[in-house]
Protein backbone atom coordinates (compact mmCIF):
# COMPACT_ATOMS: atom_id res chain seq x y z
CA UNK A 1 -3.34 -19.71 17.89
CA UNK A 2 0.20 -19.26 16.84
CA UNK A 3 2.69 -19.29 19.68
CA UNK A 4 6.05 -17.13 19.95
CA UNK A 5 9.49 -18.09 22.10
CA UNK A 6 10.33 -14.98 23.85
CA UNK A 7 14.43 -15.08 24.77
CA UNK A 8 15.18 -11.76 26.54
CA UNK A 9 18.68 -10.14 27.10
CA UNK A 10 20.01 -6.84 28.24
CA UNK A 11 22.58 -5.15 27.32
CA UNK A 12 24.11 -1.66 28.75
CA UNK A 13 27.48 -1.10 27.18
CA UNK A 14 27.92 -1.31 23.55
CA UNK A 15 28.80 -4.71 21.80
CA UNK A 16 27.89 -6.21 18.14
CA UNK A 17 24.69 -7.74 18.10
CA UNK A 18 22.78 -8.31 14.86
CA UNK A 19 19.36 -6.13 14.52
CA UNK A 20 17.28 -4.13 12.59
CA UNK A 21 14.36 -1.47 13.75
CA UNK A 22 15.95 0.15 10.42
CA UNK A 23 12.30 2.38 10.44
CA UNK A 24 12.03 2.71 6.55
CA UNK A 25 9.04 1.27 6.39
CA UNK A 26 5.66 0.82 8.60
CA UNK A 27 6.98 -2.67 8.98
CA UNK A 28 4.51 -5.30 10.68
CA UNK A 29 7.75 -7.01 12.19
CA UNK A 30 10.37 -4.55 12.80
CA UNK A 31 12.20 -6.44 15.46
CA UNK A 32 12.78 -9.31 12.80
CA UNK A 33 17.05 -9.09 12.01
CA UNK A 34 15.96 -8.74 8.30
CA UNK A 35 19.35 -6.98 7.31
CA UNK A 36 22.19 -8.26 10.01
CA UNK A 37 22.52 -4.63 11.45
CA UNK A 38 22.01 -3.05 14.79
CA UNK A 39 19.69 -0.26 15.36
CA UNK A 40 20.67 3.86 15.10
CA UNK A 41 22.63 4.84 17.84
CA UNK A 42 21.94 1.39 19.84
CA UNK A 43 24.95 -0.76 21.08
CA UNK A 44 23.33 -3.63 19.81
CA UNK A 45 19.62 -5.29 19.23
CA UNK A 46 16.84 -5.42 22.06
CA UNK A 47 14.36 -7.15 21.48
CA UNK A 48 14.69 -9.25 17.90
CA UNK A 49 11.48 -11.36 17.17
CA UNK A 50 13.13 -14.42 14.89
CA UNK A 51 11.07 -15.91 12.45
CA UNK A 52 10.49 -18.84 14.02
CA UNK A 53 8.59 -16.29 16.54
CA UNK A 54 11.93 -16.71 18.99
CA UNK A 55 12.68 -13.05 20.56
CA UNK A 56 15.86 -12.29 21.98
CA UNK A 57 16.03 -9.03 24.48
CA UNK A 58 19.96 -7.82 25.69
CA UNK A 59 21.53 -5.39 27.90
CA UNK A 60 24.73 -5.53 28.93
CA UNK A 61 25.17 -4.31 32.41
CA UNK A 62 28.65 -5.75 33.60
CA UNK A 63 28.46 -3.19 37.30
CA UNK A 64 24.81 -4.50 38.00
CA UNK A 65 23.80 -6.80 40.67
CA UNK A 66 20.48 -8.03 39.65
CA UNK A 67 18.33 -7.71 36.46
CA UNK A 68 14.83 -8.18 35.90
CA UNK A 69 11.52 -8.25 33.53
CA UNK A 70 8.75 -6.24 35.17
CA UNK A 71 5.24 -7.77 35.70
CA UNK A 72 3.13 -6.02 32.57
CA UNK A 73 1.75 -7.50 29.75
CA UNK A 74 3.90 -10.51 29.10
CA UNK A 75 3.13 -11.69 32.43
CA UNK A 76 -0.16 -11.85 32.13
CA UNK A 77 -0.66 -13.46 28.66
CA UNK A 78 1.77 -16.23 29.91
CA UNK A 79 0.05 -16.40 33.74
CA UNK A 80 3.00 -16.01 35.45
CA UNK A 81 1.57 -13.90 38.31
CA UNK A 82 3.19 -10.29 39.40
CA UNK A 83 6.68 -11.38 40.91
CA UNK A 84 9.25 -9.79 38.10
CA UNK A 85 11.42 -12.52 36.55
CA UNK A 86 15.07 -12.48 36.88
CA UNK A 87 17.90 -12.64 34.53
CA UNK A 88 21.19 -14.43 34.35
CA UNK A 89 24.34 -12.96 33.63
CA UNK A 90 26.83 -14.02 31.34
CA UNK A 91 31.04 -13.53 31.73
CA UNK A 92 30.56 -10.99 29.04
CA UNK A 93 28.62 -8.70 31.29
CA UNK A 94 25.45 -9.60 29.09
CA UNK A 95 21.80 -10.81 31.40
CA UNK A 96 19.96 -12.88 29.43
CA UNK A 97 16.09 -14.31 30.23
CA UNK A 98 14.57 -16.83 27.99
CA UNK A 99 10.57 -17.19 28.29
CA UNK A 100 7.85 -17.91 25.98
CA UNK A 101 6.18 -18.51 23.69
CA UNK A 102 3.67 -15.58 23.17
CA UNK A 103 1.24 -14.71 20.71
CA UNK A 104 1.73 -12.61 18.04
CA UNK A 105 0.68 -9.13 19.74
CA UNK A 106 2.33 -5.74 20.94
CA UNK A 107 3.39 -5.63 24.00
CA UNK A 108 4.49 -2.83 26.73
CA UNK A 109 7.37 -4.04 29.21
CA UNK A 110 9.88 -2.36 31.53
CA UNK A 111 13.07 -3.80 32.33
CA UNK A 112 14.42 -3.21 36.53
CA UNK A 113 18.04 -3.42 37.11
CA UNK A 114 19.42 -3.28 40.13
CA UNK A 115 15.52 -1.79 41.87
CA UNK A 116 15.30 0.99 38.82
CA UNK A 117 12.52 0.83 36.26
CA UNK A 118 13.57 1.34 33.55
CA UNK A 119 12.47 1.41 29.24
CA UNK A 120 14.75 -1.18 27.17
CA UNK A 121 17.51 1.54 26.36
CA UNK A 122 18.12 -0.58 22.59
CA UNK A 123 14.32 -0.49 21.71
CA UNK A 124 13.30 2.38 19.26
CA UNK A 125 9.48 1.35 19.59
CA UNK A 126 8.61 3.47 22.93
CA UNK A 127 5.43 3.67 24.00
CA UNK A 128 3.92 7.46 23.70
CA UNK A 129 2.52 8.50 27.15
CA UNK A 130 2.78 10.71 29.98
CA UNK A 131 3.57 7.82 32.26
CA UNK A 132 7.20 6.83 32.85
CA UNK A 133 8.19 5.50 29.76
CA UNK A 134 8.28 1.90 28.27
CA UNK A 135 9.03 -0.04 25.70
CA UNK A 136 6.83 -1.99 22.93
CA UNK A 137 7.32 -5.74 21.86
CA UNK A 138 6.05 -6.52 18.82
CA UNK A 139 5.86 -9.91 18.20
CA UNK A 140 4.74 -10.80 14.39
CA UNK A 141 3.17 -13.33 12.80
CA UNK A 142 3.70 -14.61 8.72
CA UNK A 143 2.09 -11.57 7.98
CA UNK A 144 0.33 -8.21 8.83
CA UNK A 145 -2.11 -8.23 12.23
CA UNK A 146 -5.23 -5.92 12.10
CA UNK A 147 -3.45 -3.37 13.58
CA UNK A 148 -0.74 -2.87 10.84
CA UNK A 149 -0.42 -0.51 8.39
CA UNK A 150 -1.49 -2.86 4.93
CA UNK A 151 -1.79 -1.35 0.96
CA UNK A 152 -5.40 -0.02 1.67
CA UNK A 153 -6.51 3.71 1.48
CA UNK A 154 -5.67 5.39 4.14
CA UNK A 155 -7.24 8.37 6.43
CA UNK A 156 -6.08 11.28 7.91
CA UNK A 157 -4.91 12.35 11.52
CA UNK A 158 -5.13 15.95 12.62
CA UNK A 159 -3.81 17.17 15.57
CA UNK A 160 -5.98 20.44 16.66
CA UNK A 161 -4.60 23.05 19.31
CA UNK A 162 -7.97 25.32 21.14
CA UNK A 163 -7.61 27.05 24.19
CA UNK A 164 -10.04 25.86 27.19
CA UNK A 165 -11.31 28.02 29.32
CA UNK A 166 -12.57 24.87 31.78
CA UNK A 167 -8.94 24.63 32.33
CA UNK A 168 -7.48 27.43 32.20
CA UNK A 169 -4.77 26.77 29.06
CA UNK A 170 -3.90 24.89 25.91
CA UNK A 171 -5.05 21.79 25.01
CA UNK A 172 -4.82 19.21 22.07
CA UNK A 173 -6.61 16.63 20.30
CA UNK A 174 -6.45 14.61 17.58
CA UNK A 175 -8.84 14.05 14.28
CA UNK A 176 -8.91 10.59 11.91
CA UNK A 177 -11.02 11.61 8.84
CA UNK A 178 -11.31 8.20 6.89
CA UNK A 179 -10.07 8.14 3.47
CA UNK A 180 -12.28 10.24 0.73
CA UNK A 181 -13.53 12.13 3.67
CA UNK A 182 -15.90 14.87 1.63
CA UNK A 183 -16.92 18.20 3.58
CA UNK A 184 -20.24 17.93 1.62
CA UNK A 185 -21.77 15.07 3.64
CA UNK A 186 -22.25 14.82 7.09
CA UNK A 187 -20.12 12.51 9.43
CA UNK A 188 -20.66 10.54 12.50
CA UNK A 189 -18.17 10.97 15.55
CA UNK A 190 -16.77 8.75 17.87
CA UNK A 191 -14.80 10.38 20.94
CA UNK A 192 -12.25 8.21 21.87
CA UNK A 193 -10.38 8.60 25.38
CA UNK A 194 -7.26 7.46 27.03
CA UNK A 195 -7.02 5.50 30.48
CA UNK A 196 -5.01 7.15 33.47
CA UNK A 197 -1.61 9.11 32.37
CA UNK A 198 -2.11 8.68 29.13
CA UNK A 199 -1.99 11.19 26.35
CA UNK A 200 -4.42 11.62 23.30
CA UNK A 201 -1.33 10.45 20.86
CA UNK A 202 -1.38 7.04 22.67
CA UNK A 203 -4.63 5.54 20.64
CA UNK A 204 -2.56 5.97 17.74
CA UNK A 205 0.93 5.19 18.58
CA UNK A 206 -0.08 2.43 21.04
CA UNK A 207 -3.48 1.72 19.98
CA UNK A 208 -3.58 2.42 16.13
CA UNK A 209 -6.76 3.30 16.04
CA UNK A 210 -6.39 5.12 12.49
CA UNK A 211 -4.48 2.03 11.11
CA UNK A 212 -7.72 -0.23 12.70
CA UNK A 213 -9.79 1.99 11.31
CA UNK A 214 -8.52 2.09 7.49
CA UNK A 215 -8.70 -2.03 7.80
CA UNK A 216 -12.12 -2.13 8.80
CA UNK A 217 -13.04 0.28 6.25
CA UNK A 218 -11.14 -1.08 3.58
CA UNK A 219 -12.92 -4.84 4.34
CA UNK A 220 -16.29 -3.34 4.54
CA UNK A 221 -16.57 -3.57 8.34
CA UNK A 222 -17.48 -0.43 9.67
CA UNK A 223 -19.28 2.91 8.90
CA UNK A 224 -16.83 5.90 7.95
CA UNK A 225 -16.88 8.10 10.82
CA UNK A 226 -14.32 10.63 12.18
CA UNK A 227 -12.54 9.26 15.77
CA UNK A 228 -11.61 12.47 17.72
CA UNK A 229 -9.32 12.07 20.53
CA UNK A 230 -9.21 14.52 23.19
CA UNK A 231 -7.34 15.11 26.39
CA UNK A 232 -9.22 13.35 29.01
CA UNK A 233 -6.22 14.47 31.63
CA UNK A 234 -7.99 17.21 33.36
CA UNK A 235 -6.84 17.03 36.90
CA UNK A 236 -3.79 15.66 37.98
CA UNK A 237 -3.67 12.30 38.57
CA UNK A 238 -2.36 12.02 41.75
CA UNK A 239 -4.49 14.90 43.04
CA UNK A 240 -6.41 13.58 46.27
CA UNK A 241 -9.43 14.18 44.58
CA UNK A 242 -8.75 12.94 41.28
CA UNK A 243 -12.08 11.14 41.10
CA UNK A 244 -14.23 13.03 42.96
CA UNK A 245 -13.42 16.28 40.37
CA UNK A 246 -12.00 14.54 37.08
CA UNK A 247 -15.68 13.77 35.72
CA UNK A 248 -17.49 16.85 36.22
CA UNK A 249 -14.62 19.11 34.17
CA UNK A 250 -14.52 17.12 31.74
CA UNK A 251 -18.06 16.72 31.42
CA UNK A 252 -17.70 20.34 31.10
CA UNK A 253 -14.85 20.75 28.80
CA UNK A 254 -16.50 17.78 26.28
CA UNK A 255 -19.76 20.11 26.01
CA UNK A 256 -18.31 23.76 26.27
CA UNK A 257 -14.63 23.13 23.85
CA UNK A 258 -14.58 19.40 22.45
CA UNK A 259 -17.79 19.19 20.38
CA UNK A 260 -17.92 22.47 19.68
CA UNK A 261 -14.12 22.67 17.74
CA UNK A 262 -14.79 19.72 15.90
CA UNK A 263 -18.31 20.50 14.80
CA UNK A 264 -16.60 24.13 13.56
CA UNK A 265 -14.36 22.50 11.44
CA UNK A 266 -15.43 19.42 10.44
CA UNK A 267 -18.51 18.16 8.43
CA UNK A 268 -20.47 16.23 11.28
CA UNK A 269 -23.64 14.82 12.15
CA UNK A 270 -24.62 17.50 14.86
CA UNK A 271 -27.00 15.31 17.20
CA UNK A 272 -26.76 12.33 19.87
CA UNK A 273 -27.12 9.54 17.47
CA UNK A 274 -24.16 11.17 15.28
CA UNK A 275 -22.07 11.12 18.24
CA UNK A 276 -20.55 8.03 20.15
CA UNK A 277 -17.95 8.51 23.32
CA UNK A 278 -15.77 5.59 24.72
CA UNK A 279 -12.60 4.75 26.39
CA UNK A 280 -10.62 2.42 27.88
CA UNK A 281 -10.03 2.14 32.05
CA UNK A 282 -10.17 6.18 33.70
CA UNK A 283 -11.69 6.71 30.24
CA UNK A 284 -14.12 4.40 30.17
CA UNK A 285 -15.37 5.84 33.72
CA UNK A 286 -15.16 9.34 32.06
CA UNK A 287 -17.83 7.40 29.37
CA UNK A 288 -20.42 6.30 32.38
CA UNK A 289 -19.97 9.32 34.42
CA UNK A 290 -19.21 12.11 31.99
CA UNK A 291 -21.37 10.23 29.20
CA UNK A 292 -24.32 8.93 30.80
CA UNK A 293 -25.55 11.92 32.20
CA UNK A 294 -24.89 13.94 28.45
CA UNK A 295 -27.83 11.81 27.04
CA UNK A 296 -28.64 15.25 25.47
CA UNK A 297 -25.43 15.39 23.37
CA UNK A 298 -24.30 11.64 22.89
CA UNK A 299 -26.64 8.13 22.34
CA UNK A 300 -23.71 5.89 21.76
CA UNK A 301 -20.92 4.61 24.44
CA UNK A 302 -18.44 1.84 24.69
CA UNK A 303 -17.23 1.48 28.28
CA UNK A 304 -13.67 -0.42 28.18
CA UNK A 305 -12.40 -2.63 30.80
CA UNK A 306 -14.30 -0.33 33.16
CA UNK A 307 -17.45 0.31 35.07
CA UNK A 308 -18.21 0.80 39.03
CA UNK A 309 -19.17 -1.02 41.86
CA UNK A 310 -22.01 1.13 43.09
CA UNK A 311 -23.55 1.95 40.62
CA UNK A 312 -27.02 1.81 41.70
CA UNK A 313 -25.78 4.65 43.64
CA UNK A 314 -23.65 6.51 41.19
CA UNK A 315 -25.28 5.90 38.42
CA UNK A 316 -29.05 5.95 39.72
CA UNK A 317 -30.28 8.52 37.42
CA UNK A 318 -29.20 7.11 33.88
CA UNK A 319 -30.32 3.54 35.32
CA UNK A 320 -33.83 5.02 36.55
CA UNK A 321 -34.54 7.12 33.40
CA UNK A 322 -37.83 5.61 31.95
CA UNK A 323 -36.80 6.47 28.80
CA UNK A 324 -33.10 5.79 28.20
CA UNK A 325 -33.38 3.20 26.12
CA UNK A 326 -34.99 5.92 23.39
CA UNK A 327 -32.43 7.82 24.09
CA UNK A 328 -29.13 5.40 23.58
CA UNK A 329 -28.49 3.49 20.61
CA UNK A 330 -25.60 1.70 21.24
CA UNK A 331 -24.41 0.46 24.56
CA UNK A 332 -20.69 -1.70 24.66
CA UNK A 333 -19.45 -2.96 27.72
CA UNK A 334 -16.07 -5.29 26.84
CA UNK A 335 -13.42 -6.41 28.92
CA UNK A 336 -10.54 -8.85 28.05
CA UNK A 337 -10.55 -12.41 29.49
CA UNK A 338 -7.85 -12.33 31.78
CA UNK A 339 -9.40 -9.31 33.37
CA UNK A 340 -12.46 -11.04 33.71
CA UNK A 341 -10.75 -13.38 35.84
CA UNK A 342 -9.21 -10.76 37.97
CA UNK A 343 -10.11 -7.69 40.27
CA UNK A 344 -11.18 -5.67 37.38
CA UNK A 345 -14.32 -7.24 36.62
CA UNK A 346 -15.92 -6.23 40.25
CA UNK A 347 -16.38 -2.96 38.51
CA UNK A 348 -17.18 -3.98 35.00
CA UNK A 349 -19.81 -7.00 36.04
CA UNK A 350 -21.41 -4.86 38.72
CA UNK A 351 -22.00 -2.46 35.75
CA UNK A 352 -23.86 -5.64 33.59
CA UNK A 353 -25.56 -6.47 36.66
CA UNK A 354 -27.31 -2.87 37.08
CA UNK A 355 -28.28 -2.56 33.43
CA UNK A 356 -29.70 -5.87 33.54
CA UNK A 357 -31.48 -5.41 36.58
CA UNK A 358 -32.94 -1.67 35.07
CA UNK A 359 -33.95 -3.75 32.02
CA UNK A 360 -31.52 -1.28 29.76
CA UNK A 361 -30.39 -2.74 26.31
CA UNK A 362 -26.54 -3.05 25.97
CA UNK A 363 -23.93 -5.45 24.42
CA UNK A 364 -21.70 -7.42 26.69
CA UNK A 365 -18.73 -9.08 25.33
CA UNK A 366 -14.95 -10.99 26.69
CA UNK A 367 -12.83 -11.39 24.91
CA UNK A 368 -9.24 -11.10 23.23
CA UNK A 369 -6.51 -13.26 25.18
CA UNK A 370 -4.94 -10.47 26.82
CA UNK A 371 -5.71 -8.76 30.43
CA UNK A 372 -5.53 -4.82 31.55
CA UNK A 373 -3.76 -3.68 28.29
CA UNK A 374 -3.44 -2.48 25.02
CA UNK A 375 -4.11 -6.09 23.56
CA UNK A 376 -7.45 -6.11 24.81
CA UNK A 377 -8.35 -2.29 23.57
CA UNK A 378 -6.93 -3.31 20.47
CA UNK A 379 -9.38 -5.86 20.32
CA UNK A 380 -12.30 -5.20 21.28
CA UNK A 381 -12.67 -2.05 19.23
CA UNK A 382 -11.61 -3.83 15.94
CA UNK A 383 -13.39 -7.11 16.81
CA UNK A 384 -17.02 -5.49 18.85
CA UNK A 385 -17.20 -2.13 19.05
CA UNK A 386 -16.19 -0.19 15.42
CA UNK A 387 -18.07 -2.78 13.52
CA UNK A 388 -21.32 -2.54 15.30
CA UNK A 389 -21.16 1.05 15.69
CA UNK A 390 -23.99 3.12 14.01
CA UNK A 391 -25.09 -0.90 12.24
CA UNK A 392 -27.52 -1.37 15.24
CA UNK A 393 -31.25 0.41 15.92
């Protein structure tokens, strides 16, 4: 696999950097300097990916005592453990770190100068959550990934506003109809969630699921389906009890708002094996726990880079039904390598275990170079799940 030099800098106070992020286009490497000129209302360029796959990050903090990368993302693809890395600061005021080389991918990083996280103040590319925010890397190769928008038809994305009486107000959610979508026929569905914090915009901001989605179609990869996206956030996430409620209301709000607002206005296939639900981390438990025991409404699930670690226990009534494997079609269980290696996979592999055990049909799959991230949910829906979704039974 290709390899990319990462040099990061950081810069505070304005100073003449070459850059681009110029945001024209849906460029596939928009942190390449392509036109000599810094980015809107930036002092100067953080991060620019060179085209020899060198990146070069910069703040200029002359008052600050120490700057640092965070541990995220770029840590783990490089194994160099949790401890953040420090910079070194130039007479002009400017830290610099040079690391690398990474793989073309996108990747989420924080910056921490003097103890304060913080998002790369020169980087337009945010991340969309309701976390603290970050910043995206995107490191390209010679040409468009599978997660780039390429000269193929292209679907739609809705966003849909219904009021919930499960939780008392307004919620959202988001619709990809893929390209020619025709009310006359009938569509499958895939629910898609989020992971902890994380808003229903992030699987297509961070996750691109629509721009997946139009690449798979466009290559003859996948069945046309519609991916809604719901608000899996239905209990704060720091509430004490944030596990012990957060499955049961949304169990509630999937069957008694979700489903029913997209099956009023869109063309769907109104049964279990039209339906699919997945996620990725909190939402792939919302798939075992909130999933598993809606056999009745849904016969596909992916779980993400998730699963539990009693689930003999916690699961003991979709593992000892005689006839789930009528009832499911599809069964995914993917986690990236690096989680695999890591305390992640106690949940996920205890979950393989107990289907094996109850003699339960599924797919298991590793894979993708990345860890607990958006490189891994990137790939395992484009590489495993989307592809074999509504192909098998």
């Amino acid at each position: 696999m290709k390899k990319c030099f990462l040099s990061i800098a950081i810069v505070l106070l304005g100073i003449m950097v070459n850059a681009q992020q110029a945001n024209v286009n849906l460029d596939f490497d928009p942190h390449r300097d392509a036109e000599g000129l810094v980015p809107f209302s930036a002092p100067l360029n953080s991060p620019e990916v060179h085209d020899d796959c060198t990146v070069t990050f910069r703040l200029l903090a002359p008052e600050a005592h120490r700057v640092e990368l965070n541990p995220g993302a770029i840590h783990t693809i490089l194994n160099l453990g949790r401890d953040p890395l420090p910079f070194t600061k130039g007479e002009d005021g400017i830290w610099t770190l040079t690391i690398g080389p990474l793989p073309p991918d996108i990747y989420s990083y924080h910056l921490r100068v003097d103890g304060v996280q913080m998002a790369d103040p020169n980087n337009s590319i945010a991340a969309f959550t309701a976390m603290p925010p970050y910043s995206n890397l995107v490191v390209h190769g010679k040409e468009p990934a599978y997660y780039d928008a390429t000269n193929v038809p292209h679907g739609n994305v809705t966003r849909h506003i219904y009021h919930s009486d499960v939780t008392g107000g307004e919620r959202d959610l988001y619709v990809y109809t893929p390209p020619g979508y025709d009310p006359s026929k009938e569509y499958p569905v895939l629910y898609l969630l989020g992971g902890s914090g994380e808003l229903p915009s992030n699987w297509i901001y961070d996750g691109r699921v629509n721009l997946m989605m139009d690449n798979l179609l466009a290559e003859g990869k996948a069945v046309p389906m519609l991916i809604v996206i719901p608000n899996n956030q239905v209990v704060h996430r720091n509430h004490p009890r944030h596990a012990e409620l957060s499955f049961d209301i949304f169990a509630k709000e999937l069957r008694q708002h979700i489903i029913p607002v997209v099956d009023a206005n869109y063309s769907t296939i109104k049964s279990p094996k039209g339906r699919a639900l997945s996620g990725l981390s909190m939402g792939g438990r919302h798939t075992i726990f909130s999933g598993f025991s809606s056999l009745d409404l849904i016969a596909n699930f992916g779980v993400l880079s998730a699963g539990d670690t009693d689930p003999e226990n916690t699961l003991k009534d979709f593992l000892n039904d005689p006839k789930v494997n009528e009832k499911v079609d599809y069964l995914f269980i993917g986690q990236g390598v690096k989680e695999a290696e890591g305390f992640f996979n106690l949940r996920c592999q205890a979950l393989v275990d107990a289907l094996k055990a109850h003699g339960i049909e599924h797919e298991y799959y590793i894979g993708g170079e990345g860890g607990h991230d958006w490189g891994t949910w990137r790939h395992l829906l484009y590489y495993r799940f989307l592809p074999n979704l509504w192909r098998t039974k």
